[in-house]
C-alpha atoms as a PDB file:
ATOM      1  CA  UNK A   1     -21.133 -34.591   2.411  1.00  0.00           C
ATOM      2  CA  UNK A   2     -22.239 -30.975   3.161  1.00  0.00           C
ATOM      3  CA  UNK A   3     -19.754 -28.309   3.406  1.00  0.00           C
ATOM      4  CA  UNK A   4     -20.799 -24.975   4.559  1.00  0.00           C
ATOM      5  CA  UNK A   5     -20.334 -21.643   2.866  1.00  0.00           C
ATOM      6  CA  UNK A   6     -17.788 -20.781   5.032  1.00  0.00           C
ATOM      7  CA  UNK A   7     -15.764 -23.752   4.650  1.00  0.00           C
ATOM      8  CA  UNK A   8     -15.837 -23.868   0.915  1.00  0.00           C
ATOM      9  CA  UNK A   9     -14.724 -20.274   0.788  1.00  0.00           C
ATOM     10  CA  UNK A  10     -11.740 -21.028   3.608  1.00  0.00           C
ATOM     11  CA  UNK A  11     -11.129 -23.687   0.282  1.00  0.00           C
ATOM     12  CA  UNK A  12     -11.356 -22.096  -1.951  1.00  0.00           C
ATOM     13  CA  UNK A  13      -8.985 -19.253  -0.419  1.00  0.00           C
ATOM     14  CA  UNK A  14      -6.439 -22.001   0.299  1.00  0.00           C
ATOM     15  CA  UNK A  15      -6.186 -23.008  -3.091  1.00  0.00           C
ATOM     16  CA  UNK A  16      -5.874 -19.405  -4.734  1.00  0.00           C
ATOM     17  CA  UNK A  17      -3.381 -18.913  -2.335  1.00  0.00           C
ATOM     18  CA  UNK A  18      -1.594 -22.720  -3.675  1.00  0.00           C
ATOM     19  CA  UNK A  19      -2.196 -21.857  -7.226  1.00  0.00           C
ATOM     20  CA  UNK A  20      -0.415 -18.678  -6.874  1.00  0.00           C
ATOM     21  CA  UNK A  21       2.667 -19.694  -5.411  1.00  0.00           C
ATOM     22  CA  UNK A  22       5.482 -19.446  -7.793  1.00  0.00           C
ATOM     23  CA  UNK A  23       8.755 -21.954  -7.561  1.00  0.00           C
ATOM     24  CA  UNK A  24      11.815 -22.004  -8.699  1.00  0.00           C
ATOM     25  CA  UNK A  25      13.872 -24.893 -10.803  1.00  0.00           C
ATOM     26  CA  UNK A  26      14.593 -26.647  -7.208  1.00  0.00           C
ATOM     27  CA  UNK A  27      10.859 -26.617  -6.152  1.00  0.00           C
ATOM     28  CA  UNK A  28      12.083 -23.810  -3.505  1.00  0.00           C
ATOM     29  CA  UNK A  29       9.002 -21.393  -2.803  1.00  0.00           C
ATOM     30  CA  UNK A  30      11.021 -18.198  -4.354  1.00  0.00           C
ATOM     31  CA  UNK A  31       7.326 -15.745  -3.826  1.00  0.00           C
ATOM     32  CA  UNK A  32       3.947 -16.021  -2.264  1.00  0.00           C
ATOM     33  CA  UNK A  33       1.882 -13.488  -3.702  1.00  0.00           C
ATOM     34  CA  UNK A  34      -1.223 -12.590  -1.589  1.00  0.00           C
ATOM     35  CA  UNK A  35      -4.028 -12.240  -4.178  1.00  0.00           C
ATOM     36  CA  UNK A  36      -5.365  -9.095  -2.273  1.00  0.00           C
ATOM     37  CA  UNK A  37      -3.007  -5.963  -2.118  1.00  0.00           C
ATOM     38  CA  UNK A  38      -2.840  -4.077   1.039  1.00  0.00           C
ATOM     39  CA  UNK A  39      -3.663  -0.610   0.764  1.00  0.00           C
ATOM     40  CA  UNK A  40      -2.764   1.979   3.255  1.00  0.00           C
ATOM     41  CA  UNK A  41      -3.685   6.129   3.467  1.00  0.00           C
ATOM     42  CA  UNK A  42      -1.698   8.443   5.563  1.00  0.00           C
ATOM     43  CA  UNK A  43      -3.326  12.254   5.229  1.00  0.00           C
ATOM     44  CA  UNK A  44      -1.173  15.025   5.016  1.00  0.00           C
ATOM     45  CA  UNK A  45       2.182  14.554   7.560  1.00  0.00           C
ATOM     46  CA  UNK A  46       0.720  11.410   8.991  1.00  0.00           C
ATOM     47  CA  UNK A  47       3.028   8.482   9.269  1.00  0.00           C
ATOM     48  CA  UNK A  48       1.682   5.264   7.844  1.00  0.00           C
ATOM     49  CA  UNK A  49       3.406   1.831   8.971  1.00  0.00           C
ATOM     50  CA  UNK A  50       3.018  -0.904   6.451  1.00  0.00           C
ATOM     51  CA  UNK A  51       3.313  -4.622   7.675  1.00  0.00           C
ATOM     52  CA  UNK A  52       3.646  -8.024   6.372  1.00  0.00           C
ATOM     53  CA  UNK A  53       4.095 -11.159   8.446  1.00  0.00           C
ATOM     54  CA  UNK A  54       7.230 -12.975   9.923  1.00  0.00           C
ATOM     55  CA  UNK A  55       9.389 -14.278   6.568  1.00  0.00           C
ATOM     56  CA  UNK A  56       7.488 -11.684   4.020  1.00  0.00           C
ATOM     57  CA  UNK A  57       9.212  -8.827   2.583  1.00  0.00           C
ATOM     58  CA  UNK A  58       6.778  -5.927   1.179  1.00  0.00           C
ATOM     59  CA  UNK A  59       6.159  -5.355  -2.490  1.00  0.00           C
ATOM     60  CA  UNK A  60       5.213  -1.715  -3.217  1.00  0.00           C
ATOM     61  CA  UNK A  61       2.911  -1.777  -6.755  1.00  0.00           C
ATOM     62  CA  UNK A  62       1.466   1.831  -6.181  1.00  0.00           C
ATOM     63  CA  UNK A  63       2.196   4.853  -3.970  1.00  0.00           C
ATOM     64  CA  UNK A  64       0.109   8.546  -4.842  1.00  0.00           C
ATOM     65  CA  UNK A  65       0.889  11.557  -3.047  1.00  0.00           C
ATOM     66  CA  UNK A  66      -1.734  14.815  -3.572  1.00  0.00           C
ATOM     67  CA  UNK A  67      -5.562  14.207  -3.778  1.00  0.00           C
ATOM     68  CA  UNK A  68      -7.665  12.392  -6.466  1.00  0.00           C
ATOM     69  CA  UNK A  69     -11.066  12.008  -4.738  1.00  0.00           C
ATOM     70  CA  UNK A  70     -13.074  13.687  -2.085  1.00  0.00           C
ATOM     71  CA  UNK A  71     -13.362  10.997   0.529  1.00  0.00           C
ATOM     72  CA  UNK A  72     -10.123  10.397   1.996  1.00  0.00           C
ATOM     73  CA  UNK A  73      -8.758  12.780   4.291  1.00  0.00           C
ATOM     74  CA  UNK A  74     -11.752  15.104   4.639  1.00  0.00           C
ATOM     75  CA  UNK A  75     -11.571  18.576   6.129  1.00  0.00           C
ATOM     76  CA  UNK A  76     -14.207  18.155   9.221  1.00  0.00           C
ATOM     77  CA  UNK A  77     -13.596  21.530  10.119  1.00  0.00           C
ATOM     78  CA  UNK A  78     -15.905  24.221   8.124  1.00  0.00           C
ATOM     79  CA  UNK A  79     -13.325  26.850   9.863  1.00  0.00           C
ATOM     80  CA  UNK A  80      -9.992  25.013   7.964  1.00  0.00           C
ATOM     81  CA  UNK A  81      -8.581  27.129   5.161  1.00  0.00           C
ATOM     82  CA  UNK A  82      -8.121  23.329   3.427  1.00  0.00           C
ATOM     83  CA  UNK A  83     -10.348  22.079   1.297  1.00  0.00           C
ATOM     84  CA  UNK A  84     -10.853  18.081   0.039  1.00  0.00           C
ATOM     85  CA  UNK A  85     -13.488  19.210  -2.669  1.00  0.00           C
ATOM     86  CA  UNK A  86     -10.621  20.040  -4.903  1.00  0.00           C
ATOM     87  CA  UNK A  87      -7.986  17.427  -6.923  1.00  0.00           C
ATOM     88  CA  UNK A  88      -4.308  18.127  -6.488  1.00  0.00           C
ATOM     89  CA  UNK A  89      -2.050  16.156  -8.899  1.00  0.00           C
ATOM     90  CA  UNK A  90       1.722  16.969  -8.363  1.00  0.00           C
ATOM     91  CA  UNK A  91       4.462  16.248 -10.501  1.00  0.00           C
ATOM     92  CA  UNK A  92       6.246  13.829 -11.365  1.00  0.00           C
ATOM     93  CA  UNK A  93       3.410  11.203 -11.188  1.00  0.00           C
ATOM     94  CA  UNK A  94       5.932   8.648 -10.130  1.00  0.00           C
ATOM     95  CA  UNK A  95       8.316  10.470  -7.250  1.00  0.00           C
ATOM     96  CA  UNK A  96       6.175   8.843  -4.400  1.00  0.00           C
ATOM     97  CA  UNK A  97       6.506   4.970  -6.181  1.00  0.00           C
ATOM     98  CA  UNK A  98       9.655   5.297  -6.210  1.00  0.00           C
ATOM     99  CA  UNK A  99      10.694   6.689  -2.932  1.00  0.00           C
ATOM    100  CA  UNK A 100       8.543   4.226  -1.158  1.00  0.00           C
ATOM    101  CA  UNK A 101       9.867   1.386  -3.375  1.00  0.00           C
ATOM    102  CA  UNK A 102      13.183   2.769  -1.960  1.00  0.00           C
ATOM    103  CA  UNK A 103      12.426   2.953   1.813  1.00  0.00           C
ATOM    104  CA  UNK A 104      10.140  -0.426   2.245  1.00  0.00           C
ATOM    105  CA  UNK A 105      10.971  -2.816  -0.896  1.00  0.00           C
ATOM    106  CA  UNK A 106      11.954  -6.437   0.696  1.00  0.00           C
ATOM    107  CA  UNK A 107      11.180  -4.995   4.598  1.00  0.00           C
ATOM    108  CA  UNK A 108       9.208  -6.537   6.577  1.00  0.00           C
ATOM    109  CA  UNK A 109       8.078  -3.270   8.714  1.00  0.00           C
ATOM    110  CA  UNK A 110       8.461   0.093   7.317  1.00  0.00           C
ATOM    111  CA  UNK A 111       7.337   3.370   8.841  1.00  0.00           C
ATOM    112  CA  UNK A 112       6.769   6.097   6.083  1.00  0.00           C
ATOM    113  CA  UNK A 113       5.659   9.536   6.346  1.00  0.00           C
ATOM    114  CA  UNK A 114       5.361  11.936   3.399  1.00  0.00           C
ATOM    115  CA  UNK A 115       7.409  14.695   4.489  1.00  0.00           C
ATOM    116  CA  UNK A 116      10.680  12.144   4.329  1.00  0.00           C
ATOM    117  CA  UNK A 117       9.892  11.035   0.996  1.00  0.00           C
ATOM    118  CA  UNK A 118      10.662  14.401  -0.393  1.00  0.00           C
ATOM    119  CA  UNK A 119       7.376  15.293  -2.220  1.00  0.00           C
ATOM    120  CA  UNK A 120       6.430  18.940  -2.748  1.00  0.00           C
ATOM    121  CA  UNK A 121       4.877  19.811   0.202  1.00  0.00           C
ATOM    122  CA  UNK A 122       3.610  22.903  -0.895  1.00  0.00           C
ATOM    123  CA  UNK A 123       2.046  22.531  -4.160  1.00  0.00           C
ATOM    124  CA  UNK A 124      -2.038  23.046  -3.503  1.00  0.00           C
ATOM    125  CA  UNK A 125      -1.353  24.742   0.007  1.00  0.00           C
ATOM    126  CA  UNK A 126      -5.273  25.249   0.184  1.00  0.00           C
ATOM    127  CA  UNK A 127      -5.602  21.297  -0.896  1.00  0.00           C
ATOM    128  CA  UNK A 128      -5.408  18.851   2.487  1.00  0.00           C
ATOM    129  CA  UNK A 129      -3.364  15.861   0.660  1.00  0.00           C
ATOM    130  CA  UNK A 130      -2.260  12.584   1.190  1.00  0.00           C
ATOM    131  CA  UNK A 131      -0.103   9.379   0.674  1.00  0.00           C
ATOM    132  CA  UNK A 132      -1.665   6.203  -0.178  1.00  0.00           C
ATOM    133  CA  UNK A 133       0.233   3.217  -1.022  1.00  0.00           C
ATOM    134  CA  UNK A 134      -0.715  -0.392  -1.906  1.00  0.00           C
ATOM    135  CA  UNK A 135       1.546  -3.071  -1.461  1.00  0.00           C
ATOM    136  CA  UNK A 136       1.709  -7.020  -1.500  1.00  0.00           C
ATOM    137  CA  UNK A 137       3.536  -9.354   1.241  1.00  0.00           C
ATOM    138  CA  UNK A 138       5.658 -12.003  -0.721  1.00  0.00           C
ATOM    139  CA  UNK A 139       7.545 -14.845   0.698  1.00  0.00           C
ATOM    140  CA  UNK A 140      11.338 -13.788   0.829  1.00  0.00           C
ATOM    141  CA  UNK A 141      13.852 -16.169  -1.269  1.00  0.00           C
ATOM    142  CA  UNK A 142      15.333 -18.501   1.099  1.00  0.00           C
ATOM    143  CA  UNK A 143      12.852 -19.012   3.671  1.00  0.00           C
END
């Protein structure tokens, strides 16, 4: 039998995707972790709507608010006092984790912007920053 490269990836997929399903003493599917995280960048006071699918709740494992490269959120205008040559790391490191965790943990939808999460604004004024969060969809307990 020949299978195609397609097919044996579709597979091969499938079976990650079996392997990584974790159960509970019953046999119940409990989580369904998606071995890819989702990632998601919002620059500056851009909303940012993270999504998992019908009977998945979202699992935030990172959220960064500032800048820590040069190719997300570039300035395109040579005019624009802001710059996205420069790093801007605010304090604490861990602020934006948490306040997404807060506002999208278990949702299915959730809208977030960084203005609402209460992140210094401020800090690196000539610095054009951004949110970017990764998350995974996981089965939610019960379904």
């Amino acid at each position: 039998m020949i299978i195609s490269k397609h097919t044996s990836m579709l597979l091969m997929t499938s079976l990650l995707l079996m392997i990584s399903m974790v159960t509970s003493h019953r046999g119940h599917v409990t989580n369904w972790l998606i071995s890819k995280p989702n990632e998601m960048v919002a620059c500056d006071k851009e909303n940012m709507n993270l999504m998992c699918d019908h009977y998945q709740g979202i699992r935030i494992t990172e959220a960064f608010w500032g800048r820590d490269n040069d190719f997300e959120c570039q300035v395109d205008d040579p005019l624009s006092p802001l710059s996205h040559k420069e790093n801007c790391l605010p304090l604490p490191k861990n602020l934006p984790f948490q306040k997404v965790e807060e506002e999208c943990q278990d949702k299915t939808v959730c809208n977030v912007a960084a203005p609402s999460l209460g992140v210094d604004m401020e800090i690196c004024p000539h610095v054009r920053k951004y949110l970017r969060v990764k998350y995974e969809c996981r089965q939610l307990d019960g379904m």
